[in-house]
N, C-alpha and C. Protein backbone atom coordinates (compact mmCIF):
# COMPACT_ATOMS: atom_id res chain seq x y z
N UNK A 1 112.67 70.16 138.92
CA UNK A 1 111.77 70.82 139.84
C UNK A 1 110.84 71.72 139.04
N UNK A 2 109.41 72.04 139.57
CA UNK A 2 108.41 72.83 138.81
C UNK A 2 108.81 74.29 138.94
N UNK A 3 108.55 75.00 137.78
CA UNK A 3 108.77 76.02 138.11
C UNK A 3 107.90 77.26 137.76
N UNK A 4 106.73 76.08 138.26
CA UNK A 4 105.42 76.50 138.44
C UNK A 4 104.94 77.64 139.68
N UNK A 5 104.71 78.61 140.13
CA UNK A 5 104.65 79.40 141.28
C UNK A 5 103.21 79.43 141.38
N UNK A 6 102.93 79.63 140.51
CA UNK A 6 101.13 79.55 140.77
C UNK A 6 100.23 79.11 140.16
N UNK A 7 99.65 77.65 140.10
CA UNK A 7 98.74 77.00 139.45
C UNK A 7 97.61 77.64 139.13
N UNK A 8 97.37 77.81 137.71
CA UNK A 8 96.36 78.66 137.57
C UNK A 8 94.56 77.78 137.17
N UNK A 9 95.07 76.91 137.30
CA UNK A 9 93.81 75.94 137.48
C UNK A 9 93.46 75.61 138.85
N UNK A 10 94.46 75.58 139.95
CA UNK A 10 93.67 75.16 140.94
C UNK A 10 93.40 77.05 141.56
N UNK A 11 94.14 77.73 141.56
CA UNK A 11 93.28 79.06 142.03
C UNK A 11 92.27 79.37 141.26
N UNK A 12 91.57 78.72 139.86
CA UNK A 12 90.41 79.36 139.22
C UNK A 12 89.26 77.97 140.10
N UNK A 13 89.79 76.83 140.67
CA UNK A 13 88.77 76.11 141.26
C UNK A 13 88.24 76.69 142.29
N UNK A 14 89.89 77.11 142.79
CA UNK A 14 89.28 77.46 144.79
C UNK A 14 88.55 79.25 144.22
N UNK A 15 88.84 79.81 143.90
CA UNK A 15 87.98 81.01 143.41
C UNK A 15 86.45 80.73 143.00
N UNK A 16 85.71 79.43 141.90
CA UNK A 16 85.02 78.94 141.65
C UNK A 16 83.91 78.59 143.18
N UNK A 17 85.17 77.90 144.18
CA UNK A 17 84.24 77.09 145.06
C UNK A 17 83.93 78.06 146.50
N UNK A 18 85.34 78.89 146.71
CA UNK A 18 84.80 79.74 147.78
C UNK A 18 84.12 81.00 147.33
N UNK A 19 84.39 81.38 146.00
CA UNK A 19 82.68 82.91 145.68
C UNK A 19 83.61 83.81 146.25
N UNK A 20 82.57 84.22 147.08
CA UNK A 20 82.98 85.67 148.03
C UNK A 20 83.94 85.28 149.06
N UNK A 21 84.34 84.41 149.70
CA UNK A 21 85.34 84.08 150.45
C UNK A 21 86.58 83.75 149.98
N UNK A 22 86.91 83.99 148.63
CA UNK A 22 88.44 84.07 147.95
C UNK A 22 89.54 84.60 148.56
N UNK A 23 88.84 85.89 148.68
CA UNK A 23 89.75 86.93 148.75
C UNK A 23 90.09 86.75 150.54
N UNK A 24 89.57 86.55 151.17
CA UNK A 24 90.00 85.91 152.91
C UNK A 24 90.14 84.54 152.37
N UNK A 25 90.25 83.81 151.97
CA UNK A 25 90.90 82.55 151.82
C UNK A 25 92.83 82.84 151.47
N UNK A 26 92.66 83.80 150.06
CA UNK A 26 94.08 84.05 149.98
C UNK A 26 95.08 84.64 151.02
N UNK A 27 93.87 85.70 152.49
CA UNK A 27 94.64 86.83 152.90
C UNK A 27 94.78 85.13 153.97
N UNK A 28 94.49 84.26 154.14
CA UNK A 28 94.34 83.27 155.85
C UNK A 28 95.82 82.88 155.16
N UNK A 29 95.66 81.99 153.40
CA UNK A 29 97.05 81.59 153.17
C UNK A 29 98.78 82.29 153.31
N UNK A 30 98.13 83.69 153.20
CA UNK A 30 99.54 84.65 152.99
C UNK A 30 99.61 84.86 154.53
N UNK A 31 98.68 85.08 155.40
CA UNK A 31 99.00 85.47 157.06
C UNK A 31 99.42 84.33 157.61
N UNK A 32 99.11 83.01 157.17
CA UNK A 32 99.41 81.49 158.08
C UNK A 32 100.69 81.68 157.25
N UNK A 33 101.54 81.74 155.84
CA UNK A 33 102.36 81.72 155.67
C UNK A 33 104.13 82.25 156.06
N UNK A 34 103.68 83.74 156.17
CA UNK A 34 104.36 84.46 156.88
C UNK A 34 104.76 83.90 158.31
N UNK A 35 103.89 83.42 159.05
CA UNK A 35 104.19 83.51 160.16
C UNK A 35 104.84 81.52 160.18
N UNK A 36 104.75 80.84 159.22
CA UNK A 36 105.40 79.23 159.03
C UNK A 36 107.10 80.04 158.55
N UNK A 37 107.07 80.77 157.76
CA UNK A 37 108.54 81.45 157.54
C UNK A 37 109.00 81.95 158.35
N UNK A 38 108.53 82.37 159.24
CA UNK A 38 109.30 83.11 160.70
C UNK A 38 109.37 81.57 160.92
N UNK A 39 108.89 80.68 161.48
CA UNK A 39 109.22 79.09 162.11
C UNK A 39 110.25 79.04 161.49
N UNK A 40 110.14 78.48 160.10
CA UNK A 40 111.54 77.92 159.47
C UNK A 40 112.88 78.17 159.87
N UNK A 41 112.97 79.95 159.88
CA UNK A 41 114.09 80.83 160.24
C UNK A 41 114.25 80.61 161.64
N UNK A 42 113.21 80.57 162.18
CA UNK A 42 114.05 80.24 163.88
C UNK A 42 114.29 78.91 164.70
N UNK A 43 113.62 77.86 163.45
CA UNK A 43 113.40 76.68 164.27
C UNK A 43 114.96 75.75 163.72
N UNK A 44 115.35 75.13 165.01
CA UNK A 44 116.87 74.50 164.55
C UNK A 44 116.43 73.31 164.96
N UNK A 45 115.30 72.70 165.42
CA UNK A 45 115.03 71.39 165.72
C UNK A 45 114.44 70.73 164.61
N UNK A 46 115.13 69.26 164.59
CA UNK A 46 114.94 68.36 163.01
C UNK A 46 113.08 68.43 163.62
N UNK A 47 112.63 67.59 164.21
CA UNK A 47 111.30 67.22 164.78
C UNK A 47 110.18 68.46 164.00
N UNK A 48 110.55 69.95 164.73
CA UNK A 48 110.13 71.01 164.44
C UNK A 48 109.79 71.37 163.06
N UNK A 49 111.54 71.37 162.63
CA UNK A 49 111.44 72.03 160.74
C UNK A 49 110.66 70.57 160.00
N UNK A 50 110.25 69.85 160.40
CA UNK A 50 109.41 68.83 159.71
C UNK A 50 108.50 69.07 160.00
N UNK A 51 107.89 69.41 160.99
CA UNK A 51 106.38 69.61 161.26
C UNK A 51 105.90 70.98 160.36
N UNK A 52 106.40 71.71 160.59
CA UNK A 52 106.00 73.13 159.46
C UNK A 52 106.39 72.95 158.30
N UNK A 53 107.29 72.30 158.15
CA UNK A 53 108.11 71.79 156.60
C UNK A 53 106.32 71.26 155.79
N UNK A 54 106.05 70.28 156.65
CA UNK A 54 104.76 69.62 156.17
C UNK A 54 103.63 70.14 156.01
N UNK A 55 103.63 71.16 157.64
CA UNK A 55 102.21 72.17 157.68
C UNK A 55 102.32 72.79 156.36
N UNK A 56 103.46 73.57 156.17
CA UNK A 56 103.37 74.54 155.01
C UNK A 56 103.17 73.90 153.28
N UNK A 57 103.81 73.25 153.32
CA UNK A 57 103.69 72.01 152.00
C UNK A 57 102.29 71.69 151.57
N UNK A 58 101.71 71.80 152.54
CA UNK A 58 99.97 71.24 152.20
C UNK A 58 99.42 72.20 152.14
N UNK A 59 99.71 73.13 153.29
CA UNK A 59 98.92 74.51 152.50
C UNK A 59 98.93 75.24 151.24
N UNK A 60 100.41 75.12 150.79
CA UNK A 60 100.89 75.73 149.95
C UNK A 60 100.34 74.72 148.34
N UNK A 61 100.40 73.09 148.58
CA UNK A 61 99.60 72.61 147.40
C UNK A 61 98.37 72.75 146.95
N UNK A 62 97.67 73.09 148.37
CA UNK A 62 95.74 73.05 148.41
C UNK A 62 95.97 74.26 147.56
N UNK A 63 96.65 75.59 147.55
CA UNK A 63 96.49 77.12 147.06
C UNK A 63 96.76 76.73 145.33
N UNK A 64 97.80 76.14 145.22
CA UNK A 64 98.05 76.15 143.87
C UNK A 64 99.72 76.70 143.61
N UNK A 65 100.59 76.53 144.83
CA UNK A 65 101.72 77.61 144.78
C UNK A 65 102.65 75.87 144.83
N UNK A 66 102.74 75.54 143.35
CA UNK A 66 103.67 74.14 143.33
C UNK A 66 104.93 74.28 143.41
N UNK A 67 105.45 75.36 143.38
CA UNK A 67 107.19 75.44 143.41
C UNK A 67 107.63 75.29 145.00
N UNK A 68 106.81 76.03 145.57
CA UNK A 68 106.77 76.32 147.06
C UNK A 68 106.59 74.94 147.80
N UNK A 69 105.93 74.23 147.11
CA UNK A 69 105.61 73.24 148.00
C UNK A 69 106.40 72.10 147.80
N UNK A 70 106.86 72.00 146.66
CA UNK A 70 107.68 70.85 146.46
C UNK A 70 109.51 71.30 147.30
N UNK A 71 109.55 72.42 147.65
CA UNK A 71 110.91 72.87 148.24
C UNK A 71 110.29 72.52 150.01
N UNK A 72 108.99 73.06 149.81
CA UNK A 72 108.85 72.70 151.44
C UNK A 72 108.54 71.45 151.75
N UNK A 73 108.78 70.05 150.57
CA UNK A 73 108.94 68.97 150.46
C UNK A 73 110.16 68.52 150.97
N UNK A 74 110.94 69.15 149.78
CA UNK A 74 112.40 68.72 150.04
C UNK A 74 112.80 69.24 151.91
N UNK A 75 112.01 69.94 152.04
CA UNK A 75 113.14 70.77 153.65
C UNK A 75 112.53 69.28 154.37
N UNK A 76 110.86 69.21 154.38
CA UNK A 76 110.59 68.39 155.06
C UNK A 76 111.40 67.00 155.53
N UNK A 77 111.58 66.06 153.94
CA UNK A 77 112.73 65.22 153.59
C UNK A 77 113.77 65.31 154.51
N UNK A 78 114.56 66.49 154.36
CA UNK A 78 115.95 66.77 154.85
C UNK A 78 115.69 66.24 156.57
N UNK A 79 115.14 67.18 156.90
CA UNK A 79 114.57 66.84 158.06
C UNK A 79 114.29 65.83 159.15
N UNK A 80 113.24 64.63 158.37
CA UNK A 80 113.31 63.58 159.00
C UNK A 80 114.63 62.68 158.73
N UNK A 81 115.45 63.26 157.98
CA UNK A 81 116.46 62.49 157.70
C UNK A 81 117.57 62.92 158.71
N UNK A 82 117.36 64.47 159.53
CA UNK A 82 118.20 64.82 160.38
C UNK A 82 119.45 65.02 159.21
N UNK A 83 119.29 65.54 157.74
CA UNK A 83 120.69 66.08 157.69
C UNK A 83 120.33 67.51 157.51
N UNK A 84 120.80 68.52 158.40
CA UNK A 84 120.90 69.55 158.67
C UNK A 84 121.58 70.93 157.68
N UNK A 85 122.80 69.81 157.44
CA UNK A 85 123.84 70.88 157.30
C UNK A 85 123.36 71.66 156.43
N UNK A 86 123.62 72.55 155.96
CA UNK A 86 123.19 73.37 154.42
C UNK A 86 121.79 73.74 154.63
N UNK A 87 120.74 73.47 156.04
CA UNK A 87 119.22 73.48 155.46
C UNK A 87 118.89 75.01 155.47
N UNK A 88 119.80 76.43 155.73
CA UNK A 88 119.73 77.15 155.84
C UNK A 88 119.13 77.85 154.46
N UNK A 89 119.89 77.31 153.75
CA UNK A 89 119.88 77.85 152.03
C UNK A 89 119.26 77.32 151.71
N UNK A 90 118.17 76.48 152.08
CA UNK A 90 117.34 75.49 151.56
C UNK A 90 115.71 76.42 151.97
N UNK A 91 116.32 76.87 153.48
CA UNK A 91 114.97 77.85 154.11
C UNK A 91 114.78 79.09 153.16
N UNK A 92 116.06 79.53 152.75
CA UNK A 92 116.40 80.88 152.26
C UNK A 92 115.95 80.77 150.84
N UNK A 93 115.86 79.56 150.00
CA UNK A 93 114.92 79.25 149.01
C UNK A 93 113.98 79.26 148.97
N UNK A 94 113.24 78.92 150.27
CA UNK A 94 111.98 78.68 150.40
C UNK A 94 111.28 80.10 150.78
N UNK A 95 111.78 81.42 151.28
CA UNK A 95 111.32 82.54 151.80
C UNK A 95 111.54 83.34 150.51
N UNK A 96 112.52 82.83 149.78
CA UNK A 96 112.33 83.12 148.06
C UNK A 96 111.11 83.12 147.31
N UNK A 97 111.05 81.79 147.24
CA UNK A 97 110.30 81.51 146.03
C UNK A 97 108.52 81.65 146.70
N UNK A 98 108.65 82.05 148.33
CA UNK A 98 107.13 82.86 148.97
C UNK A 98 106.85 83.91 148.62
N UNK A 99 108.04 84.69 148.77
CA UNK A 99 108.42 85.94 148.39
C UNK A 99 107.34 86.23 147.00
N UNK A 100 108.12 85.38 146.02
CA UNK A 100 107.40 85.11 144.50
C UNK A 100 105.84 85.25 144.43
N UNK A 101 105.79 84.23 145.34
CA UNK A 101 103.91 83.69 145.35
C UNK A 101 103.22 84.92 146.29
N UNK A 102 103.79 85.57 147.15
CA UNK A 102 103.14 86.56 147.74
C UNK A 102 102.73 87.17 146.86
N UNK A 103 103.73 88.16 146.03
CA UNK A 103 103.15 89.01 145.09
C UNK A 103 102.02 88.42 143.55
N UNK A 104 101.91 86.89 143.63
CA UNK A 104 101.17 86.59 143.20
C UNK A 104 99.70 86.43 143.56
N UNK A 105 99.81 86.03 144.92
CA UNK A 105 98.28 85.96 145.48
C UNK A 105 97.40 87.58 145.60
N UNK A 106 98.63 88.07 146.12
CA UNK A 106 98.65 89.60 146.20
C UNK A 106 97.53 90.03 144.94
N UNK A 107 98.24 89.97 143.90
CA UNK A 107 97.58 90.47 142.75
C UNK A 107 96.17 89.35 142.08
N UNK A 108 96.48 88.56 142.36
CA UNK A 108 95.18 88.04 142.17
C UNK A 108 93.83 87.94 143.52
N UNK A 109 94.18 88.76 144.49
CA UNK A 109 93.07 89.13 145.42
C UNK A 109 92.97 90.50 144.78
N UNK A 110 93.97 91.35 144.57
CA UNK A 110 93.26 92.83 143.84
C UNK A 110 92.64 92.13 142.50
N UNK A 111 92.78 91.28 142.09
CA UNK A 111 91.56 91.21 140.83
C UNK A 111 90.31 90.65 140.94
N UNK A 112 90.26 89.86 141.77
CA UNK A 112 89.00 89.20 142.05
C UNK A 112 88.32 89.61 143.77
N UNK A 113 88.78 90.96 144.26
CA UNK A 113 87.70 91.14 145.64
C UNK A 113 86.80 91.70 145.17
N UNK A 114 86.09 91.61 146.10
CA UNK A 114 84.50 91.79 145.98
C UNK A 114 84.69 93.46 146.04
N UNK A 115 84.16 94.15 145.03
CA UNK A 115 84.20 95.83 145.29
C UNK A 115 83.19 96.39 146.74
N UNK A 116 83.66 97.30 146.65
CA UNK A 116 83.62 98.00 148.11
C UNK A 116 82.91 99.09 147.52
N UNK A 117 81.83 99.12 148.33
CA UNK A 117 80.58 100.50 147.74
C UNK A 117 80.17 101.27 148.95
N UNK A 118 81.09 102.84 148.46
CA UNK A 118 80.96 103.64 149.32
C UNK A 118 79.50 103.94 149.67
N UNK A 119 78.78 104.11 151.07
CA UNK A 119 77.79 104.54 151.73
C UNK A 119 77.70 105.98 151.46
N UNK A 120 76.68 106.39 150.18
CA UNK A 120 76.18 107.62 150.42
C UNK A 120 74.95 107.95 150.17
């Protein structure tokens, strides 16, 4: 498995291609994320944890966050396969290794926002 958390070639593309919209590009990925990890944790339906399993997987490859996505691969997998058992620790990996990439996007929106010029 990669244990890659944050591709630093594809965040210097999407930085490259969105300019000034980086920094709300990263905050849409970390706010849509958060709220696919609340899903994971509450959702007990196979149908369900595959559908966000997937939503999140693609979001998480377009950003550049490959560890994340290849686990929200595997949940996906599990999933349509309906084996359940264990997928708890599998979620609990996955709110891990977000955990990780949060504080990564985190810090790479404080390096690249657009400065803020006080009105005087």
């Amino acid at each position: 498995m990669s244990e890659i958390h944050m591709d630093p070639k594809v965040v210097s593309a999407l930085r490259d291609v969105m300019e000034g919209g980086f920094a709300d590009l990263l905050d849409t990925f970390l706010s849509d994320s958060e709220e696919r990890i609340g899903q994971l944790h509450s959702t007990r339906e196979a149908g369900d944890l595959t559908l966000v399993a997937h939503s999140f997987k693609g979001s998480s490859s377009n950003m550049g966050a490959i560890r994340l996505a290849h686990l929200c691969g595997l949940l996906e997998e599990r999933a349509q396969k309906k084996q359940l058992a264990g997928i708890q620790e599998l979620v609990i990996k996955i709110d891990d290794e977000y955990q990780m990439v949060r504080r990564l996007y985190r810090a790479e929106r404080q390096r690249y926002a657009p400065p803020h010029f006080a009105a005087g």
